[in-house]
PDB file of N, CA and C in Angstrom:
ATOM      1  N   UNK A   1     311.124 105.454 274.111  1.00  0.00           N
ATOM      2  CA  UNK A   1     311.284 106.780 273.565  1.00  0.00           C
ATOM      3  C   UNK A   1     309.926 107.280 273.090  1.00  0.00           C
ATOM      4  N   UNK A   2     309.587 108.113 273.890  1.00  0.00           N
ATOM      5  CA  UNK A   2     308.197 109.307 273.159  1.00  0.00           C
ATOM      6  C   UNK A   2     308.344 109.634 271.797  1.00  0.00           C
ATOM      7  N   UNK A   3     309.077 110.517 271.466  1.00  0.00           N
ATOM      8  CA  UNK A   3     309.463 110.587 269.958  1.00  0.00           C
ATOM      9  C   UNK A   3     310.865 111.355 270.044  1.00  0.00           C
ATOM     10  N   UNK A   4     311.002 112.098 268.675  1.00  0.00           N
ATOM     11  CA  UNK A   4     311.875 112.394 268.391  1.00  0.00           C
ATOM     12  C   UNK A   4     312.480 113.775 268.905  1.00  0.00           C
ATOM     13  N   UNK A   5     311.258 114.574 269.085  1.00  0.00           N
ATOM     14  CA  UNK A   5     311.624 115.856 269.678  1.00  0.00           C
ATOM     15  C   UNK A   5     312.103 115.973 271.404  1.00  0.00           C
ATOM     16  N   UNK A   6     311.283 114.712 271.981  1.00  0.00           N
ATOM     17  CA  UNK A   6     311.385 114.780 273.203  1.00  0.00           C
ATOM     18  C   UNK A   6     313.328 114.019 273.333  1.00  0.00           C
ATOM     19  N   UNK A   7     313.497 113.240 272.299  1.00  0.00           N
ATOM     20  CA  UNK A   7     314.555 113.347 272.801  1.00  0.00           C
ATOM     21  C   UNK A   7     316.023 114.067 272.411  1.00  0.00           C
ATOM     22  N   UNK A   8     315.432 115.063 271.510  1.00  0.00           N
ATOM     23  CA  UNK A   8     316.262 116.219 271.149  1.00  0.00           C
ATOM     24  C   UNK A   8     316.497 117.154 271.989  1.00  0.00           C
ATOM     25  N   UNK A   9     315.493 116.854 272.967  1.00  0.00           N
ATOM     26  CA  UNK A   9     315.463 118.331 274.088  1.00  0.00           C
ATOM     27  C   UNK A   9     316.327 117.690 275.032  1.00  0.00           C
ATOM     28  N   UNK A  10     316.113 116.259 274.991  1.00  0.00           N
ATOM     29  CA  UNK A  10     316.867 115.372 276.444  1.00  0.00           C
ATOM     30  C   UNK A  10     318.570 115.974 275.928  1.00  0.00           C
ATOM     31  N   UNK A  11     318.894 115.262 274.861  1.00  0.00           N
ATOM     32  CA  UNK A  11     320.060 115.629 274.259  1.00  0.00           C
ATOM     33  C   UNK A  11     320.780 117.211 274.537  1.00  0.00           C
ATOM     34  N   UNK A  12     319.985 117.891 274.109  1.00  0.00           N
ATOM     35  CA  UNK A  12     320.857 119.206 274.169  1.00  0.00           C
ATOM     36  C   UNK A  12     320.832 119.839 275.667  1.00  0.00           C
ATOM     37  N   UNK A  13     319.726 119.375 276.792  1.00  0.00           N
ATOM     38  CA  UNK A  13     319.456 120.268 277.685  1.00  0.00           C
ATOM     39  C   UNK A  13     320.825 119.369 278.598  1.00  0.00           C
ATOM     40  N   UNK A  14     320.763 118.034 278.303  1.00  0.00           N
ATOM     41  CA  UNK A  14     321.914 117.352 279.056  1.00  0.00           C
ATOM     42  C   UNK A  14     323.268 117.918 278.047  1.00  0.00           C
ATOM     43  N   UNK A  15     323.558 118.292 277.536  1.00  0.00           N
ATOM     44  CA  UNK A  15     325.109 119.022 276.849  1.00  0.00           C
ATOM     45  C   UNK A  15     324.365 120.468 277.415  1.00  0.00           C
ATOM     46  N   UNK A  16     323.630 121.204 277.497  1.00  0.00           N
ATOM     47  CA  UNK A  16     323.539 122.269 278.022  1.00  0.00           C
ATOM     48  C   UNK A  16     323.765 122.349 279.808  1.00  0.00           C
ATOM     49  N   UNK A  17     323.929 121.107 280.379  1.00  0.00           N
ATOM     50  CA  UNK A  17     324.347 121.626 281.878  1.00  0.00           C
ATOM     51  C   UNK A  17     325.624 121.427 282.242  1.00  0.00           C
ATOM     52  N   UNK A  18     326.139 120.177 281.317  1.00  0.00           N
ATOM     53  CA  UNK A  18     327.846 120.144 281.102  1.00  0.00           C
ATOM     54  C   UNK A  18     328.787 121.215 280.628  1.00  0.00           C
ATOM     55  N   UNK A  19     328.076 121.750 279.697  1.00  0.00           N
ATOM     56  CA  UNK A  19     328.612 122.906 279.179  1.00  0.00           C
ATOM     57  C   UNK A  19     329.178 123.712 280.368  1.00  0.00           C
ATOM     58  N   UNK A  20     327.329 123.875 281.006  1.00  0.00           N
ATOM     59  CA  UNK A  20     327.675 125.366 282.174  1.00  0.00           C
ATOM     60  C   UNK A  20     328.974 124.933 283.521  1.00  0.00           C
ATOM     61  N   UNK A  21     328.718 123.539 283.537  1.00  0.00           N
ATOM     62  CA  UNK A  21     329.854 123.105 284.674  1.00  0.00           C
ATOM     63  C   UNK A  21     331.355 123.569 283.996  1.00  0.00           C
ATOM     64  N   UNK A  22     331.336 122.890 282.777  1.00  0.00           N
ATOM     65  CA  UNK A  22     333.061 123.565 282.459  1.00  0.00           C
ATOM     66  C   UNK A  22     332.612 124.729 282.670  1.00  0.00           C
ATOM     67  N   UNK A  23     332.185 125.537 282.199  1.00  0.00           N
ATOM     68  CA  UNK A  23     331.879 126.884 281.783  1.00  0.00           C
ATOM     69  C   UNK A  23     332.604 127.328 283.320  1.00  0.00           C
ATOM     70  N   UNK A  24     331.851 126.752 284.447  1.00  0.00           N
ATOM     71  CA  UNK A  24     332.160 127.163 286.175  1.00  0.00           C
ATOM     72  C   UNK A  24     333.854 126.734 286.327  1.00  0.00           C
ATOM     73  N   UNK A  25     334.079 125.629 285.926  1.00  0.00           N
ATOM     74  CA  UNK A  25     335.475 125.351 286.250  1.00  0.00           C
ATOM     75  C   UNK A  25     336.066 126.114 285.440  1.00  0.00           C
ATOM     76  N   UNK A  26     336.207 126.348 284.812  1.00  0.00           N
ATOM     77  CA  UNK A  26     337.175 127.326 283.570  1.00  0.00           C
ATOM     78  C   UNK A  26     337.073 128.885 284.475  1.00  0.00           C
ATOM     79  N   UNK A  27     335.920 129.368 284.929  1.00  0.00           N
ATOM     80  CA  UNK A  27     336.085 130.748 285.476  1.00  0.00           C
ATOM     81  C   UNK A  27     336.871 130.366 286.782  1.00  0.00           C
ATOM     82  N   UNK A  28     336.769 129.370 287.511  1.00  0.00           N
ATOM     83  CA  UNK A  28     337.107 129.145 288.873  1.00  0.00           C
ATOM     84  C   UNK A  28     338.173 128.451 289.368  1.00  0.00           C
ATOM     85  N   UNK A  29     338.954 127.911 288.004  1.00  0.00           N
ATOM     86  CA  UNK A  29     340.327 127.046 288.142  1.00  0.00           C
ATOM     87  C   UNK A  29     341.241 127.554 287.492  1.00  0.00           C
ATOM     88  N   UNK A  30     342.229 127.175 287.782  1.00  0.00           N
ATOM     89  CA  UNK A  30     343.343 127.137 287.172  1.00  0.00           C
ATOM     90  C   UNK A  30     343.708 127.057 285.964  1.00  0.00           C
ATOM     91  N   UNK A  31     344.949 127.352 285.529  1.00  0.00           N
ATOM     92  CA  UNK A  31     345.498 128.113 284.699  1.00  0.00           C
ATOM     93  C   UNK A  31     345.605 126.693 283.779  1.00  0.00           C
ATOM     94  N   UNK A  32     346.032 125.637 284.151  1.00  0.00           N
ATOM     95  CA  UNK A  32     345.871 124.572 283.523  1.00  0.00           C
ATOM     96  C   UNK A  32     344.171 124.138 282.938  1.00  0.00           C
ATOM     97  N   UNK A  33     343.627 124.499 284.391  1.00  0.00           N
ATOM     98  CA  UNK A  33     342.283 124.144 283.889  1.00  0.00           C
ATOM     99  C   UNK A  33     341.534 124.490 283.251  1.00  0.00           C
ATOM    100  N   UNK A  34     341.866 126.155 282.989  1.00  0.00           N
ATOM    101  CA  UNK A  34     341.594 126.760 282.034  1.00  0.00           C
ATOM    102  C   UNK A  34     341.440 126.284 280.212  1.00  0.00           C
ATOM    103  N   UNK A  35     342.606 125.278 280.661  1.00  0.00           N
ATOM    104  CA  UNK A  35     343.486 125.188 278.936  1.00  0.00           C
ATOM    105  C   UNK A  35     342.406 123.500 278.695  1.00  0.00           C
ATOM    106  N   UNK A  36     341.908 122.606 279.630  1.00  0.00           N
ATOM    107  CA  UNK A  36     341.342 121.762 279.770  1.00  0.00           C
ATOM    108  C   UNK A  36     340.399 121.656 279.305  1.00  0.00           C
ATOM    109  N   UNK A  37     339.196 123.320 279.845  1.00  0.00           N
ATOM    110  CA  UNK A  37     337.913 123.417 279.246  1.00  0.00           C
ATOM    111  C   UNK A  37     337.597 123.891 277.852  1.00  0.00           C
ATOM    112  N   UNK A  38     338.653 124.484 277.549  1.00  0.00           N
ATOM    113  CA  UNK A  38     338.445 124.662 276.233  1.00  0.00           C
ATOM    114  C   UNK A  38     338.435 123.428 275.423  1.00  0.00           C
ATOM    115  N   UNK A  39     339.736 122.118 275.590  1.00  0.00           N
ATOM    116  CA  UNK A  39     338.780 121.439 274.854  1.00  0.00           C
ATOM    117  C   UNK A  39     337.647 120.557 275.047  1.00  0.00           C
ATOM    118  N   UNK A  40     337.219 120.491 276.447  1.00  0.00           N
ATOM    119  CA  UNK A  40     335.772 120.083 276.987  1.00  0.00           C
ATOM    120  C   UNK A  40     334.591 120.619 276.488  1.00  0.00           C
ATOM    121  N   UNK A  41     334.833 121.782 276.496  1.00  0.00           N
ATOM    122  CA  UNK A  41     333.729 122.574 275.422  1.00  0.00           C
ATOM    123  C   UNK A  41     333.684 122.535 273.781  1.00  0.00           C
ATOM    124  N   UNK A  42     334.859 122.115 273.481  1.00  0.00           N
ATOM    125  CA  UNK A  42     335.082 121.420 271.771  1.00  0.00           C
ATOM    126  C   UNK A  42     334.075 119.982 271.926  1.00  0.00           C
ATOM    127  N   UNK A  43     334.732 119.590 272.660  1.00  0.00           N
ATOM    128  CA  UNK A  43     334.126 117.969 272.848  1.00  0.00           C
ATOM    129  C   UNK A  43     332.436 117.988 273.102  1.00  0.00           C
ATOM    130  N   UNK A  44     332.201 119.184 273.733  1.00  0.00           N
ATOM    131  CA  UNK A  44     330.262 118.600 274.462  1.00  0.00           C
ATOM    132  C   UNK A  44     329.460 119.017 272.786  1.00  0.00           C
ATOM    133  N   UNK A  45     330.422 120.577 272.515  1.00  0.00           N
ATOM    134  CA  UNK A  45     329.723 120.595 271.137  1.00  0.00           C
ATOM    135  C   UNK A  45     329.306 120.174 270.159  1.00  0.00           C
ATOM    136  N   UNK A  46     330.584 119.266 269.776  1.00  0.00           N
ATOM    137  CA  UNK A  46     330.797 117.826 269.153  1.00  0.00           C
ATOM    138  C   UNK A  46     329.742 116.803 269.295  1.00  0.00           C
ATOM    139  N   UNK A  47     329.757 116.592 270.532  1.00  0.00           N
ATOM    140  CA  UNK A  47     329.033 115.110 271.231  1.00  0.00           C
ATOM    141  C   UNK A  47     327.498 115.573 270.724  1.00  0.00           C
ATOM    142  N   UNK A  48     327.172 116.950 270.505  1.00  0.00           N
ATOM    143  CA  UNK A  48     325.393 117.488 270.971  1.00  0.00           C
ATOM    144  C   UNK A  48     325.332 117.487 269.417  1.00  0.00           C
ATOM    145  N   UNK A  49     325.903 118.084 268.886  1.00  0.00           N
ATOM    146  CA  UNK A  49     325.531 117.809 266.967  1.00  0.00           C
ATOM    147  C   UNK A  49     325.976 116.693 266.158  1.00  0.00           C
ATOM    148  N   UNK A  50     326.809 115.886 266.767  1.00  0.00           N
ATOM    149  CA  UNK A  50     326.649 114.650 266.307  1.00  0.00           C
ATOM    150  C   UNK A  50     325.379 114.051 266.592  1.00  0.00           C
ATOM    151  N   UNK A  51     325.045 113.656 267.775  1.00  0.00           N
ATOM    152  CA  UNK A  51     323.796 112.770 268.344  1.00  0.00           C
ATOM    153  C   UNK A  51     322.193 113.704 267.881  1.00  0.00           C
ATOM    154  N   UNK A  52     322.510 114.675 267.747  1.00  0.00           N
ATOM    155  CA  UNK A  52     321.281 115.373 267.104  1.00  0.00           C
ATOM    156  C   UNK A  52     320.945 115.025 265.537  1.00  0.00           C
ATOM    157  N   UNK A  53     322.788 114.770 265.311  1.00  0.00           N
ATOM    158  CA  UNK A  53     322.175 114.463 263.796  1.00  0.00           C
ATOM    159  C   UNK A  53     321.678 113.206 263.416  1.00  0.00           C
ATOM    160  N   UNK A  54     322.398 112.423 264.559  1.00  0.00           N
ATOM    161  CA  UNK A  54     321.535 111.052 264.488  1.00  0.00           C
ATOM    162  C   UNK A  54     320.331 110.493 264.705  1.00  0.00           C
ATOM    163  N   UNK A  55     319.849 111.331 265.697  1.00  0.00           N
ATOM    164  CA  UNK A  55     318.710 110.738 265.853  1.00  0.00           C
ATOM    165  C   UNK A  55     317.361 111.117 264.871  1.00  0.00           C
ATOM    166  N   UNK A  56     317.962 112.445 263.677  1.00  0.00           N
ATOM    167  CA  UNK A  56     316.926 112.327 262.648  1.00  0.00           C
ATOM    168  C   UNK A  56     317.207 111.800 261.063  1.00  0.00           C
ATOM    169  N   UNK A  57     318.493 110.968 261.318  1.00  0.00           N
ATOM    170  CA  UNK A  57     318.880 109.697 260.624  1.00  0.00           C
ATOM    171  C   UNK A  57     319.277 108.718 260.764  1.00  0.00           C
ATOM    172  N   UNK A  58     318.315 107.586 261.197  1.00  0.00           N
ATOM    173  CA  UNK A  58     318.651 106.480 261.559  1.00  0.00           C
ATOM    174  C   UNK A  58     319.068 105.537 260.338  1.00  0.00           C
ATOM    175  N   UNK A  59     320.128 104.659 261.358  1.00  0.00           N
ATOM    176  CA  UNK A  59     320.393 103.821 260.107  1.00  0.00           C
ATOM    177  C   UNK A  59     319.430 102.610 259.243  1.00  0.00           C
ATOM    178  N   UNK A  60     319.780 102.676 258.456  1.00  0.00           N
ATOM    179  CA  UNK A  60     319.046 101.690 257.576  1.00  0.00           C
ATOM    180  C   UNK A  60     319.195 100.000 257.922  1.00  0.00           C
ATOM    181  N   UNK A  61     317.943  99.570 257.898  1.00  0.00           N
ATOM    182  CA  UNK A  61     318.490  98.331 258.058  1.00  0.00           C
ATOM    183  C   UNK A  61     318.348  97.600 259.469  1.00  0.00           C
ATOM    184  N   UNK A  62     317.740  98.722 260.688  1.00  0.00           N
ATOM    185  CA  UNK A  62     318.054  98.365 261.974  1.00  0.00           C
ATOM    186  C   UNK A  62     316.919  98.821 262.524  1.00  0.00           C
ATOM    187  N   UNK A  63     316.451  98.108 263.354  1.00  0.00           N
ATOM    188  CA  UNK A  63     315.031  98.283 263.694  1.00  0.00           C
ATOM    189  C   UNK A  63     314.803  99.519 264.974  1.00  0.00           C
ATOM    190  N   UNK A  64     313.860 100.417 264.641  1.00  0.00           N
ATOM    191  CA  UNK A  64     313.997 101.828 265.032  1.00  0.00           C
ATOM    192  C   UNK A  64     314.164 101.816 266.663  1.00  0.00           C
ATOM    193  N   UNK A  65     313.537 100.541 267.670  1.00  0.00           N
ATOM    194  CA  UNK A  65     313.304 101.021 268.675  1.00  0.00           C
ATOM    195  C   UNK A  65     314.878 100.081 268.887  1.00  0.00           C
ATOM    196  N   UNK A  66     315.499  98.866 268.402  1.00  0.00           N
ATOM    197  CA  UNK A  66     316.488  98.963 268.837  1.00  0.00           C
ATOM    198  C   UNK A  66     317.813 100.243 268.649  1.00  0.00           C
ATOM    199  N   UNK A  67     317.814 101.066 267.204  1.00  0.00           N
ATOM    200  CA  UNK A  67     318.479 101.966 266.877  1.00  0.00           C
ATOM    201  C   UNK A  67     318.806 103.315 268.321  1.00  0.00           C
ATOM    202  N   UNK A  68     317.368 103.279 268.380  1.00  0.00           N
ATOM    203  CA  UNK A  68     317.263 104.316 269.463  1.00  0.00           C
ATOM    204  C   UNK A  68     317.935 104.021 270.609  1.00  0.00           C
ATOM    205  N   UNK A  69     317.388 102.518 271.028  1.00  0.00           N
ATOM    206  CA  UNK A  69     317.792 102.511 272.447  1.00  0.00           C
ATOM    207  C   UNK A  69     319.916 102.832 272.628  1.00  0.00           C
ATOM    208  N   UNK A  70     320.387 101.841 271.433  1.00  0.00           N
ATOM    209  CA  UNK A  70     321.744 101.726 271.064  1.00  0.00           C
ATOM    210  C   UNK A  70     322.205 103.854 271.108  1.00  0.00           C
ATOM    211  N   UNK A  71     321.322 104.074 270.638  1.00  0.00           N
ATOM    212  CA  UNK A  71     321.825 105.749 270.305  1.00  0.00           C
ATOM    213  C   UNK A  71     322.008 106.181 271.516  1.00  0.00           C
ATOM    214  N   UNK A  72     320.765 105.975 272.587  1.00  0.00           N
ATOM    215  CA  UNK A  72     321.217 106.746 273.719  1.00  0.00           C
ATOM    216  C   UNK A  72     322.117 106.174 274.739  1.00  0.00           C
ATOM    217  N   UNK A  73     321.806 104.748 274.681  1.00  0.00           N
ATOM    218  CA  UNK A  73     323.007 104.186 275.673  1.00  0.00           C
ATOM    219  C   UNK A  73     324.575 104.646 275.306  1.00  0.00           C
ATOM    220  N   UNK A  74     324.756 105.010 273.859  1.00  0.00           N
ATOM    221  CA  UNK A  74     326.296 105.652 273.545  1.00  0.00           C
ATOM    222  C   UNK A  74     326.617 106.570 273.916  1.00  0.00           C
ATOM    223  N   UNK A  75     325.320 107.855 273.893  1.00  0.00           N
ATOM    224  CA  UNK A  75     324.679 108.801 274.429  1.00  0.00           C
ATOM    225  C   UNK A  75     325.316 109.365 275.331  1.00  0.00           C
ATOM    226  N   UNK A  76     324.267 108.489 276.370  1.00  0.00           N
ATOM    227  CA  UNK A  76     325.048 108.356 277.675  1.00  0.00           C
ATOM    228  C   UNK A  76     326.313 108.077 278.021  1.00  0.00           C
ATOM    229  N   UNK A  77     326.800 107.247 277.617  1.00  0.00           N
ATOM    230  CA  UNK A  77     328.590 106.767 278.210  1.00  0.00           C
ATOM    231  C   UNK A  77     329.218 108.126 277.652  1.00  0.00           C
ATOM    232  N   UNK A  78     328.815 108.179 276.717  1.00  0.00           N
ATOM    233  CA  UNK A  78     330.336 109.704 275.999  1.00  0.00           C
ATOM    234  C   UNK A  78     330.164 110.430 277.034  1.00  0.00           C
ATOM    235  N   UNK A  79     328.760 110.967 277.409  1.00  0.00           N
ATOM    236  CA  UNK A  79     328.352 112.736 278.515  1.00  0.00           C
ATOM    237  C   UNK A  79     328.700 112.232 279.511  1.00  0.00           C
ATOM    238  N   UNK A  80     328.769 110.698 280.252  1.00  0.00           N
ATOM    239  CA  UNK A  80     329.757 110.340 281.442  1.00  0.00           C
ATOM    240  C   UNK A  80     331.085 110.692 280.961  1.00  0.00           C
ATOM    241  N   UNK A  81     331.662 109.747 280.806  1.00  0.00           N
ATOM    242  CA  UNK A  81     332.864 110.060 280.240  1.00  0.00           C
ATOM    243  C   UNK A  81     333.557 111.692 280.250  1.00  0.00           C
ATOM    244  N   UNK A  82     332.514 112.624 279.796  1.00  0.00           N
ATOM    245  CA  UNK A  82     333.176 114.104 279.544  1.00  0.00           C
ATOM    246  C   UNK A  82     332.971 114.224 281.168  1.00  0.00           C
ATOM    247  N   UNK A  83     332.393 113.989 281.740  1.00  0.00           N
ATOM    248  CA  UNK A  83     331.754 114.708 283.484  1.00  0.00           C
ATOM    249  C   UNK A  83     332.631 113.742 284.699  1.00  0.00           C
ATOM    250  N   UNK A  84     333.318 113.016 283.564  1.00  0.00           N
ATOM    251  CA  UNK A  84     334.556 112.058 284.405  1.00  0.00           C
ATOM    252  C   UNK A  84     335.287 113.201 284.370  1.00  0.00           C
ATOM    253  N   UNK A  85     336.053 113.530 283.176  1.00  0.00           N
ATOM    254  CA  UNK A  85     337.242 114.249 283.216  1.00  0.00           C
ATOM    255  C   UNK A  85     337.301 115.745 283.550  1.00  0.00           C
ATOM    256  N   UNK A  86     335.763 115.790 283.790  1.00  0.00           N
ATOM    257  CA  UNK A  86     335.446 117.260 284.930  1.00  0.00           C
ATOM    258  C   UNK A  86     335.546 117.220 286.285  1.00  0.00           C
ATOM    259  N   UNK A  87     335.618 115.978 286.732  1.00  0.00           N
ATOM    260  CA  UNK A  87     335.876 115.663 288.543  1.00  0.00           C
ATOM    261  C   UNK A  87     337.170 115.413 288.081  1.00  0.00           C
ATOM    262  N   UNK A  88     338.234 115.083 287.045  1.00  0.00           N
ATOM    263  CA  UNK A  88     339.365 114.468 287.306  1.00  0.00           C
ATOM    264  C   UNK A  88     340.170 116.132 287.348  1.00  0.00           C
TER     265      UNK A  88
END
């Protein structure tokens, strides 16, 4: 990890392209799918200000470059996870 800003930008610009995909399925699907993205878009919001708030409070006690690495590997699985249930 470069620092802290660089990976604030990683963070939000990756919830900023998930966003725009529901954003596409919600204009372009169904009536169900409609009702789907809304809470997909609860959820990325969620996922982007949680992990923002973490990464400019790390926990105590835990050594910074393991903290980090642990932050984004969780990171990562949740924004899979949401881009699962956008192909599902």
């Amino acid at each position: 990890m470069a620092n802290k800003r660089k990976l604030k930008k990683s963070i939000t610009s990756t919830c900023e392209v998930i966003f725009s995909e529901v954003v596409a399925v919600s204009l372009y699907g169904t009536e169900d799918q409609m009702q789907q993205a809304e809470t997909l878009l609860n959820s990325i919001i969620k996922l982007g200000t949680e992990y923002l708030k973490r990464v400019s409070h790390p926990e105590p006690g835990m050594s910074p470059k393991k903290y980090y690495k642990d932050l984004i590997d969780k990171f990562t699985a949740q924004a899979q996870e949401i881009i699962d249930q956008i192909g599902a």
